[in-house]
PDB file of N, CA and C in Angstrom:
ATOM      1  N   UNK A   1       0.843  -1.170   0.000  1.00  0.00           N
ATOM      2  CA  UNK A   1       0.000   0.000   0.000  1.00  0.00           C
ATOM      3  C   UNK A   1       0.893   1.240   0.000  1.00  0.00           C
ATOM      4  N   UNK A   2       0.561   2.226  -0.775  1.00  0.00           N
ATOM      5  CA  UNK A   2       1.054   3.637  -0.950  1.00  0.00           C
ATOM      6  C   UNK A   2       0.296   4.542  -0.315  1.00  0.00           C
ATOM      7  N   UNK A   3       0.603   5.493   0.614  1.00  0.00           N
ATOM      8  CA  UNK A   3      -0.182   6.639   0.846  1.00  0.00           C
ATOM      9  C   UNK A   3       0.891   7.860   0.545  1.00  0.00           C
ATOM     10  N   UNK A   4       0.265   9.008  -0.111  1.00  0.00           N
ATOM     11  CA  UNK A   4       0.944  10.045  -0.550  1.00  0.00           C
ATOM     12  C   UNK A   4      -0.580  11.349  -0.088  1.00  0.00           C
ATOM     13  N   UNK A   5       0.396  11.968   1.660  1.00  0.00           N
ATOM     14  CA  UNK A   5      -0.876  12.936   1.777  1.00  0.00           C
ATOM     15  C   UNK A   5      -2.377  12.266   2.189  1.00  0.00           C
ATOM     16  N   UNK A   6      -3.138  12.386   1.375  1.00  0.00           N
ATOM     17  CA  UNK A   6      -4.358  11.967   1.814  1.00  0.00           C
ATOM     18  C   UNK A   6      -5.358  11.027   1.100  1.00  0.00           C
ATOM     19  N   UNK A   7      -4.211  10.414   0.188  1.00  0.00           N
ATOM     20  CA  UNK A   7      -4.022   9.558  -1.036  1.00  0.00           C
ATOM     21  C   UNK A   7      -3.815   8.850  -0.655  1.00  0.00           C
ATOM     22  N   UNK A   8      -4.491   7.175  -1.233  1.00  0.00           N
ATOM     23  CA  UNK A   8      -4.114   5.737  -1.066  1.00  0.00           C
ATOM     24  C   UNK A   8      -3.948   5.035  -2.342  1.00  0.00           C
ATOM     25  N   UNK A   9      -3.299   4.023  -2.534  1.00  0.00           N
ATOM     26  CA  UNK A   9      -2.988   3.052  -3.492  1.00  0.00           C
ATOM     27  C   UNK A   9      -2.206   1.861  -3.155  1.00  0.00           C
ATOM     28  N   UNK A  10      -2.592   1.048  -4.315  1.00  0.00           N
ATOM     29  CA  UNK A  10      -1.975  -0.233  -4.044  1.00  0.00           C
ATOM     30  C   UNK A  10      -0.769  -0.437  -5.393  1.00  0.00           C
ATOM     31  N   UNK A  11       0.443  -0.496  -4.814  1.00  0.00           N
ATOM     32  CA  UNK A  11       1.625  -0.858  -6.185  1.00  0.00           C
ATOM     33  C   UNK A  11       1.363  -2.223  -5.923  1.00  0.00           C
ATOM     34  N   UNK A  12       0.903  -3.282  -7.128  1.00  0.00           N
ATOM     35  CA  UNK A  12       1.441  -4.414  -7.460  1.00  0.00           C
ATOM     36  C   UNK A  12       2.728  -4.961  -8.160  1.00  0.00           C
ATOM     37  N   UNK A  13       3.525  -5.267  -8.087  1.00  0.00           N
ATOM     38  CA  UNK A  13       4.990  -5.307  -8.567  1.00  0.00           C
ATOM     39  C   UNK A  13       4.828  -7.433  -9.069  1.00  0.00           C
ATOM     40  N   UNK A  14       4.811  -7.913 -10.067  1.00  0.00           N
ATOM     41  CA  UNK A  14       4.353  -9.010 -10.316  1.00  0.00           C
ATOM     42  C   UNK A  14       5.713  -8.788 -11.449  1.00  0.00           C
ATOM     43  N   UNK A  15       5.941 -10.345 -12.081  1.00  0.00           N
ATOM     44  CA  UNK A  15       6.869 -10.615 -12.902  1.00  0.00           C
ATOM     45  C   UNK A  15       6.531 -10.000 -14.101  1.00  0.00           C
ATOM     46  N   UNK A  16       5.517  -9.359 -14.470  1.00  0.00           N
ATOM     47  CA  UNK A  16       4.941  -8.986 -15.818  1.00  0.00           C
ATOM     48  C   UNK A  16       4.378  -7.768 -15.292  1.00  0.00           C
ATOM     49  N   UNK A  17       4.302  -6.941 -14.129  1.00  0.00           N
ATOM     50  CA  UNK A  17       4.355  -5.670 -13.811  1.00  0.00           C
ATOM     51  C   UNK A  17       5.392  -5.101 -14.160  1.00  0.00           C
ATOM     52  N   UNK A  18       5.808  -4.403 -15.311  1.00  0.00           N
ATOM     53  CA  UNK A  18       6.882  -3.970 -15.385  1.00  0.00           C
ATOM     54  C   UNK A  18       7.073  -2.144 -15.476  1.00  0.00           C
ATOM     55  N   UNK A  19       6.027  -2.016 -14.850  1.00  0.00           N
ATOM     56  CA  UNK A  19       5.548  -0.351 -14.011  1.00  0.00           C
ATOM     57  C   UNK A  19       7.151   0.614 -13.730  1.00  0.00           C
ATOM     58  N   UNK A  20       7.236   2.000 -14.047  1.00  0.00           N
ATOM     59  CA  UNK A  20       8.475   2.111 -13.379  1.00  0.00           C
ATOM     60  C   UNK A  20       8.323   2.429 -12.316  1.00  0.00           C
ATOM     61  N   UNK A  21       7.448   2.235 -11.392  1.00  0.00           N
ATOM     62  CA  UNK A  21       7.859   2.091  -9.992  1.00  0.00           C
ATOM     63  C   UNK A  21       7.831   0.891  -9.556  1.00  0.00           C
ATOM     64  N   UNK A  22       8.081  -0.041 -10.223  1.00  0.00           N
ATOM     65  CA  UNK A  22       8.324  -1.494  -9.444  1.00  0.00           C
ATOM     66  C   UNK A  22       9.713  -1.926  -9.909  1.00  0.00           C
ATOM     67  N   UNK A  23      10.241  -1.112 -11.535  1.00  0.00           N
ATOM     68  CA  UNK A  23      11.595  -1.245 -12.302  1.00  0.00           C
ATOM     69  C   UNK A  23      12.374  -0.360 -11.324  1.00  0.00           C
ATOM     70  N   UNK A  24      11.616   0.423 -10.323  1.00  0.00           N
ATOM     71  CA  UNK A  24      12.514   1.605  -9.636  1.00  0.00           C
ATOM     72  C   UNK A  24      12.803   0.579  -8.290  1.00  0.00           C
ATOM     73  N   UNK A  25      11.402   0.169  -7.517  1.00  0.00           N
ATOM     74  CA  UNK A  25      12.002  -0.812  -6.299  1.00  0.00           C
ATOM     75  C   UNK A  25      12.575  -1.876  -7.075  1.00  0.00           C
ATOM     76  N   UNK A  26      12.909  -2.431  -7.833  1.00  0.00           N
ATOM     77  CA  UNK A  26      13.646  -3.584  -7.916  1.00  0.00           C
ATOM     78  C   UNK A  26      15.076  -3.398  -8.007  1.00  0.00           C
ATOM     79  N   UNK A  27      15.577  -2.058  -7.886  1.00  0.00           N
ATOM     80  CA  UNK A  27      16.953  -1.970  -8.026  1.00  0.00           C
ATOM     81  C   UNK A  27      17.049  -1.808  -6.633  1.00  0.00           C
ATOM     82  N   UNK A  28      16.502  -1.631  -5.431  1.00  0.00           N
ATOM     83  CA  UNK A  28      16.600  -1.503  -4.112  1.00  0.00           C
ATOM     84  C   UNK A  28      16.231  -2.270  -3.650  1.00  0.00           C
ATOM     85  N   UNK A  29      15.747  -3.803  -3.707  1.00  0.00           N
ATOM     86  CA  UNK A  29      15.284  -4.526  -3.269  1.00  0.00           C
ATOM     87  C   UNK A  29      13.957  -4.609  -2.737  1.00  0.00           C
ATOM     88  N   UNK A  30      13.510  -3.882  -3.119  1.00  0.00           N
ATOM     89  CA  UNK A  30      12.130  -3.319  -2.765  1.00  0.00           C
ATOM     90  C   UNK A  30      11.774  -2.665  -1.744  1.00  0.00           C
ATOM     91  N   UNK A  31      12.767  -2.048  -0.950  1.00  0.00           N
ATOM     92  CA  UNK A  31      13.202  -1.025   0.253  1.00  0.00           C
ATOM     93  C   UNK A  31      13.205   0.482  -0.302  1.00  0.00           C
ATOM     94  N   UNK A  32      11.827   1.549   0.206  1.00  0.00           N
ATOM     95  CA  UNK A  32      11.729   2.411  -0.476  1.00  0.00           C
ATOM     96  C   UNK A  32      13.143   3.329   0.481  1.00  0.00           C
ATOM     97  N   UNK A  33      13.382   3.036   1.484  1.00  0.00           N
ATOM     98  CA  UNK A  33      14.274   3.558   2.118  1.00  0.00           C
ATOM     99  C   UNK A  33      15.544   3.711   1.724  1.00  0.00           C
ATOM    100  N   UNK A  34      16.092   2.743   0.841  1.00  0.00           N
ATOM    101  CA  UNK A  34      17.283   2.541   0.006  1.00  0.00           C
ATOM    102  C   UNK A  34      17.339   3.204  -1.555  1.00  0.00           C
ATOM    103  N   UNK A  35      16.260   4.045  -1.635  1.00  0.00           N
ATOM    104  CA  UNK A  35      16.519   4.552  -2.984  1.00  0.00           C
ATOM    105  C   UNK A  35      16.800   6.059  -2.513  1.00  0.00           C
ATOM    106  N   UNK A  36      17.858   6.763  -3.321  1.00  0.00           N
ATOM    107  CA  UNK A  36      18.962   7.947  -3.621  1.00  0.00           C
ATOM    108  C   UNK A  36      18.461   8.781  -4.222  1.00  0.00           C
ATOM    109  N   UNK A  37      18.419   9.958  -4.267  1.00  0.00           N
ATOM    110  CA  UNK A  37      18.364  11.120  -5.016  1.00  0.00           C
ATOM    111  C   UNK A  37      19.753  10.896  -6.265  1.00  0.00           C
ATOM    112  N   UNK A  38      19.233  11.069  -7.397  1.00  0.00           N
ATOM    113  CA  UNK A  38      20.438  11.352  -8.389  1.00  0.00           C
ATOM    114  C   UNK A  38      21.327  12.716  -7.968  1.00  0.00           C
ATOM    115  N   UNK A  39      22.750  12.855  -8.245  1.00  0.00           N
ATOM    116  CA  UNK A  39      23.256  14.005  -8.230  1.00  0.00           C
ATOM    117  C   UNK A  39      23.160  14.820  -9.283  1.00  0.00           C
ATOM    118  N   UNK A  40      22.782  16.110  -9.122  1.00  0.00           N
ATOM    119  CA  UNK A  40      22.180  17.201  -9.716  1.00  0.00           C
ATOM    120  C   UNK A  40      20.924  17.725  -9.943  1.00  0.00           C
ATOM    121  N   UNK A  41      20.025  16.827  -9.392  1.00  0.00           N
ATOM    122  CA  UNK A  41      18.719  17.058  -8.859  1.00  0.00           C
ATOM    123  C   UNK A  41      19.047  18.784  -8.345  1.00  0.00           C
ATOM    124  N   UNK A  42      17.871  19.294  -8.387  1.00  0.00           N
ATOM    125  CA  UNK A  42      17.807  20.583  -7.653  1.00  0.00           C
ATOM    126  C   UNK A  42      16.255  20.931  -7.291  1.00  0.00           C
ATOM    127  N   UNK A  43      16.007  21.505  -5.881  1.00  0.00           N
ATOM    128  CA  UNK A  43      14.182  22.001  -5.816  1.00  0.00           C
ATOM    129  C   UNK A  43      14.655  22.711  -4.909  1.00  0.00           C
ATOM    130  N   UNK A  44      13.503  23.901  -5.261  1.00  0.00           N
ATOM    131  CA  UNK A  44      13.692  25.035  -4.475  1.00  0.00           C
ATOM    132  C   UNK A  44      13.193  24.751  -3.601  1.00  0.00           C
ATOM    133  N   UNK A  45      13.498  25.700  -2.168  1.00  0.00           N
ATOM    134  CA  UNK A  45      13.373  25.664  -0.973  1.00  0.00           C
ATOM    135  C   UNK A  45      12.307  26.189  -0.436  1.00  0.00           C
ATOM    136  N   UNK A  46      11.295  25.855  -0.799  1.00  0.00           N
ATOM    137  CA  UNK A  46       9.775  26.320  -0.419  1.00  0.00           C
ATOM    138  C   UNK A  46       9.474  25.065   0.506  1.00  0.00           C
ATOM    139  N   UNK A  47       8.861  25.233   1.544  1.00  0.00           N
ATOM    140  CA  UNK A  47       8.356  24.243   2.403  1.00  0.00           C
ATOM    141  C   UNK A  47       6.991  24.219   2.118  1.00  0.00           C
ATOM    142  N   UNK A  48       6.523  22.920   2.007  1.00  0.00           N
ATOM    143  CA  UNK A  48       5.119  22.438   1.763  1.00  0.00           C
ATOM    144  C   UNK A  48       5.474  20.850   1.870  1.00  0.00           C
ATOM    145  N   UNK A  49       5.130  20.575   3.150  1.00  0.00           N
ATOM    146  CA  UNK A  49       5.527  19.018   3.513  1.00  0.00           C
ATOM    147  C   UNK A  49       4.174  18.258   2.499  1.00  0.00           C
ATOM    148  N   UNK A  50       5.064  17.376   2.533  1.00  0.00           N
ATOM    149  CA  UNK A  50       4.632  15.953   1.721  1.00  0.00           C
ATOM    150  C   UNK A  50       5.082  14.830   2.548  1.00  0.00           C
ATOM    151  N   UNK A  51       3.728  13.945   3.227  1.00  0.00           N
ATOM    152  CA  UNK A  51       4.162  12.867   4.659  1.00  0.00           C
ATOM    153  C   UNK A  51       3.787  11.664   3.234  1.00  0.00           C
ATOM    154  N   UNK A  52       4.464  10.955   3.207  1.00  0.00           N
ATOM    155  CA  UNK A  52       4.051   9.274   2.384  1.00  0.00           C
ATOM    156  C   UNK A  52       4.600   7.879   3.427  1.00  0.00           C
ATOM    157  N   UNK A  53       3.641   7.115   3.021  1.00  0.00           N
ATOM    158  CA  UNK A  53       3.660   5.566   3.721  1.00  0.00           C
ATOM    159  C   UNK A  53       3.895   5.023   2.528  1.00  0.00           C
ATOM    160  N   UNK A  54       4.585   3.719   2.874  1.00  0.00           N
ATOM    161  CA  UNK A  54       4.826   2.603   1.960  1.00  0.00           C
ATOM    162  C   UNK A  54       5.059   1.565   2.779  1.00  0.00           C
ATOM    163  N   UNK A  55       3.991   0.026   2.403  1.00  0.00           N
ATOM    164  CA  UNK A  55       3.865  -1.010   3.669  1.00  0.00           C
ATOM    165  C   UNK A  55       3.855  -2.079   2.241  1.00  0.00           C
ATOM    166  N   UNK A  56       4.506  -3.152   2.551  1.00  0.00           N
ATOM    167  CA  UNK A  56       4.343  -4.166   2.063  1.00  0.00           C
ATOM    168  C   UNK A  56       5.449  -5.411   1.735  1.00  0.00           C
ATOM    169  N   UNK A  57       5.397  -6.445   1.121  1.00  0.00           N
ATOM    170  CA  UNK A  57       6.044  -7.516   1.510  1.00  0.00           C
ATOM    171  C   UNK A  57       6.944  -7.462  -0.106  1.00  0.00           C
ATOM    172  N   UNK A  58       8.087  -7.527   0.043  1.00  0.00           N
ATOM    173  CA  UNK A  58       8.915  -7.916  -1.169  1.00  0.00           C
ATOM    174  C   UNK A  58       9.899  -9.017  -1.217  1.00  0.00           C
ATOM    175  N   UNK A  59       9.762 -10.137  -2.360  1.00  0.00           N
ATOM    176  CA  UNK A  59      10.287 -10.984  -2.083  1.00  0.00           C
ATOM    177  C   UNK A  59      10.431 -11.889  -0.747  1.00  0.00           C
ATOM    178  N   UNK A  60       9.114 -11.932   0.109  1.00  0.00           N
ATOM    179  CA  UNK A  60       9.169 -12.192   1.420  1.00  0.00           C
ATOM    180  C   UNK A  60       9.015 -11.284   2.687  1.00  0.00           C
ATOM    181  N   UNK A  61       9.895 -10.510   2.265  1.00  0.00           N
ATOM    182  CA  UNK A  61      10.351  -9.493   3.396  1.00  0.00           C
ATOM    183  C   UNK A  61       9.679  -8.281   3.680  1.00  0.00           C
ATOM    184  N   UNK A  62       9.366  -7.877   4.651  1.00  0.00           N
ATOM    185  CA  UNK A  62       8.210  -7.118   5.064  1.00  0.00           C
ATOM    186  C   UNK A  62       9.299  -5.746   4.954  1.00  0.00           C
ATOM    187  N   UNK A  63       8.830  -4.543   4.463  1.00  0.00           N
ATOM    188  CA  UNK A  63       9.057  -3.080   4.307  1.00  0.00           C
ATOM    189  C   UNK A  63       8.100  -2.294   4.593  1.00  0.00           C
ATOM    190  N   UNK A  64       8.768  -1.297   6.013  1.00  0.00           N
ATOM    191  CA  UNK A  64       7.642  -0.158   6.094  1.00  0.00           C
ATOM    192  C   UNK A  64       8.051   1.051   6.363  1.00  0.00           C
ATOM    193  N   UNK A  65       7.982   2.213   5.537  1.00  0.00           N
ATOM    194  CA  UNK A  65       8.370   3.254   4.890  1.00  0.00           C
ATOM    195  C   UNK A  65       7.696   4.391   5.208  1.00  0.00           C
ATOM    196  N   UNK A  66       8.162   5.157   6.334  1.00  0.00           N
ATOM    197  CA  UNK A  66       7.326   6.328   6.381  1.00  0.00           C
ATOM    198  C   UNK A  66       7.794   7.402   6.021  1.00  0.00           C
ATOM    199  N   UNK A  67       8.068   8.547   5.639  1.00  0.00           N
ATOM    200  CA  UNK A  67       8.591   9.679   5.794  1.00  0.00           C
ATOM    201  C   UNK A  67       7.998  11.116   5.113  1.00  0.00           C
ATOM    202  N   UNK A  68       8.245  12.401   5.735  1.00  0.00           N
ATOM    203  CA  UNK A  68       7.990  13.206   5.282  1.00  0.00           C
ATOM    204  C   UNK A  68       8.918  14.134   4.690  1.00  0.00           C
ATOM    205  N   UNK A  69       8.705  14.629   3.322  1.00  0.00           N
ATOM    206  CA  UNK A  69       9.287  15.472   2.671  1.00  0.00           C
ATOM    207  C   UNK A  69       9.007  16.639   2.449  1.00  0.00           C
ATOM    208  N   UNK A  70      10.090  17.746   2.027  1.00  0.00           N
ATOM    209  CA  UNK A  70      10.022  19.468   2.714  1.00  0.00           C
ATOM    210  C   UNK A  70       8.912  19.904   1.501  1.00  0.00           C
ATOM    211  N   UNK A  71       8.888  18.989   0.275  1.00  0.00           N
ATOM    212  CA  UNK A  71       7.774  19.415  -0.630  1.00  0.00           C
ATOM    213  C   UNK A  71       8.001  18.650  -2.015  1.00  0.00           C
ATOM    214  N   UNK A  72       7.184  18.506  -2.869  1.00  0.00           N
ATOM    215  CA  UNK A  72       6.859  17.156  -3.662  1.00  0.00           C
ATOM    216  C   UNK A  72       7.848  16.970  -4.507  1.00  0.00           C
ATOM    217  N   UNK A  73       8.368  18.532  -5.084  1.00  0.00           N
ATOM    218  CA  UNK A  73      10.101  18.151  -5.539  1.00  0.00           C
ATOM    219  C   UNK A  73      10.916  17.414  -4.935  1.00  0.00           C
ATOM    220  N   UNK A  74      11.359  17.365  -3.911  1.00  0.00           N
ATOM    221  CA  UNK A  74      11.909  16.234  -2.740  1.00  0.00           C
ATOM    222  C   UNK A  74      11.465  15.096  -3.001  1.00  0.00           C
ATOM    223  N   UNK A  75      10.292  15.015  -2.758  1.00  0.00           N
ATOM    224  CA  UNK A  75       9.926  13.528  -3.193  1.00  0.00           C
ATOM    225  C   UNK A  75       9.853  12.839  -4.855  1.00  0.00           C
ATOM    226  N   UNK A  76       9.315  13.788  -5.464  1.00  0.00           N
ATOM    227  CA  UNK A  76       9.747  12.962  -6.831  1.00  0.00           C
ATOM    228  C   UNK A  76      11.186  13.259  -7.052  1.00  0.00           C
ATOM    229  N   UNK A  77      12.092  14.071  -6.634  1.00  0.00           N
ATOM    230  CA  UNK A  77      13.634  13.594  -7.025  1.00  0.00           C
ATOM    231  C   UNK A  77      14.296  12.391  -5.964  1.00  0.00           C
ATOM    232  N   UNK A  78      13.532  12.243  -4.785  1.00  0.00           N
ATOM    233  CA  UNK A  78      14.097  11.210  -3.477  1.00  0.00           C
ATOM    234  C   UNK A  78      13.657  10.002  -4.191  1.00  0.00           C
ATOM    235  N   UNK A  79      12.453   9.799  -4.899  1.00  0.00           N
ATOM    236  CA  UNK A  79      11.446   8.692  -4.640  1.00  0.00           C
ATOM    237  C   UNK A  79      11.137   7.999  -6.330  1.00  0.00           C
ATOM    238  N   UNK A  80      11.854   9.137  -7.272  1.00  0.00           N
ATOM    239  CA  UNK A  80      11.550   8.587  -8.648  1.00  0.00           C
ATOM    240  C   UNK A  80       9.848   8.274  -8.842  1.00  0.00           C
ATOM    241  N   UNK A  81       9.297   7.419  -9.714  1.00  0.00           N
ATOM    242  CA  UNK A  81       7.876   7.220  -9.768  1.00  0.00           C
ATOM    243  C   UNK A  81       7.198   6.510  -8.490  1.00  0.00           C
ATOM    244  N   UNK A  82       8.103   5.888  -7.149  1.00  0.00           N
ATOM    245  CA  UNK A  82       7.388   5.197  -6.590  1.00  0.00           C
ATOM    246  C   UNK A  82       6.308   5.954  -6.104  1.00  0.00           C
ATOM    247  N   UNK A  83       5.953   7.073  -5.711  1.00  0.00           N
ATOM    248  CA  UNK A  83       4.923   7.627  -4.593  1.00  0.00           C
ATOM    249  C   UNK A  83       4.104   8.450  -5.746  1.00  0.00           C
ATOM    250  N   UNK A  84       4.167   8.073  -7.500  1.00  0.00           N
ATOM    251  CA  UNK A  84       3.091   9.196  -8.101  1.00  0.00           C
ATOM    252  C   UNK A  84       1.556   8.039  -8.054  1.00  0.00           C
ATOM    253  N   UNK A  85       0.823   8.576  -7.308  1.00  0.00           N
ATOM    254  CA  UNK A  85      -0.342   8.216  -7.703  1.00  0.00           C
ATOM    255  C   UNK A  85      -1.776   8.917  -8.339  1.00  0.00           C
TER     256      UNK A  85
END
């Protein structure tokens, strides 16, 4: 399950899901916590938090992902497609 704000969704990530947010967790093991900002990313410094959840089982293993960001630039350069719903 995805929550972004006051937003819910479900990412299915299946062998034939080939979504780029499941091509994005599969290079992290499916740990939204382990994915990087690219270098040279840039967002201006306006604060407008953005809180997202991410709960679910990959390859077995249970992942649960909370965090809040200073504003949605942050998160789509932190988070790539996982949190667009």
């Amino acid at each position: 399950m995805i929550t972004v704000g006051d937003k819910t969704g479900v990412l299915s990530c299946t062998r034939r899901a080939r979504t780029p947010a499941c091509t994005t967790l599969e290079r992290v093991g499916g740990d939204p916590a382990q994915l990087t900002r690219p270098d040279g990313t840039a967002c201006t410094m306006e604060y407008n938090p953005v809180h997202v959840k991410a709960m679910g089982i990959w390859d077995g293993k249970r992942h649960d992902y909370d965090r809040t960001f200073s504003n949605g630039c942050e998160l789509a350069a932190s988070t790539g497609p996982v949190f667009r719903l």
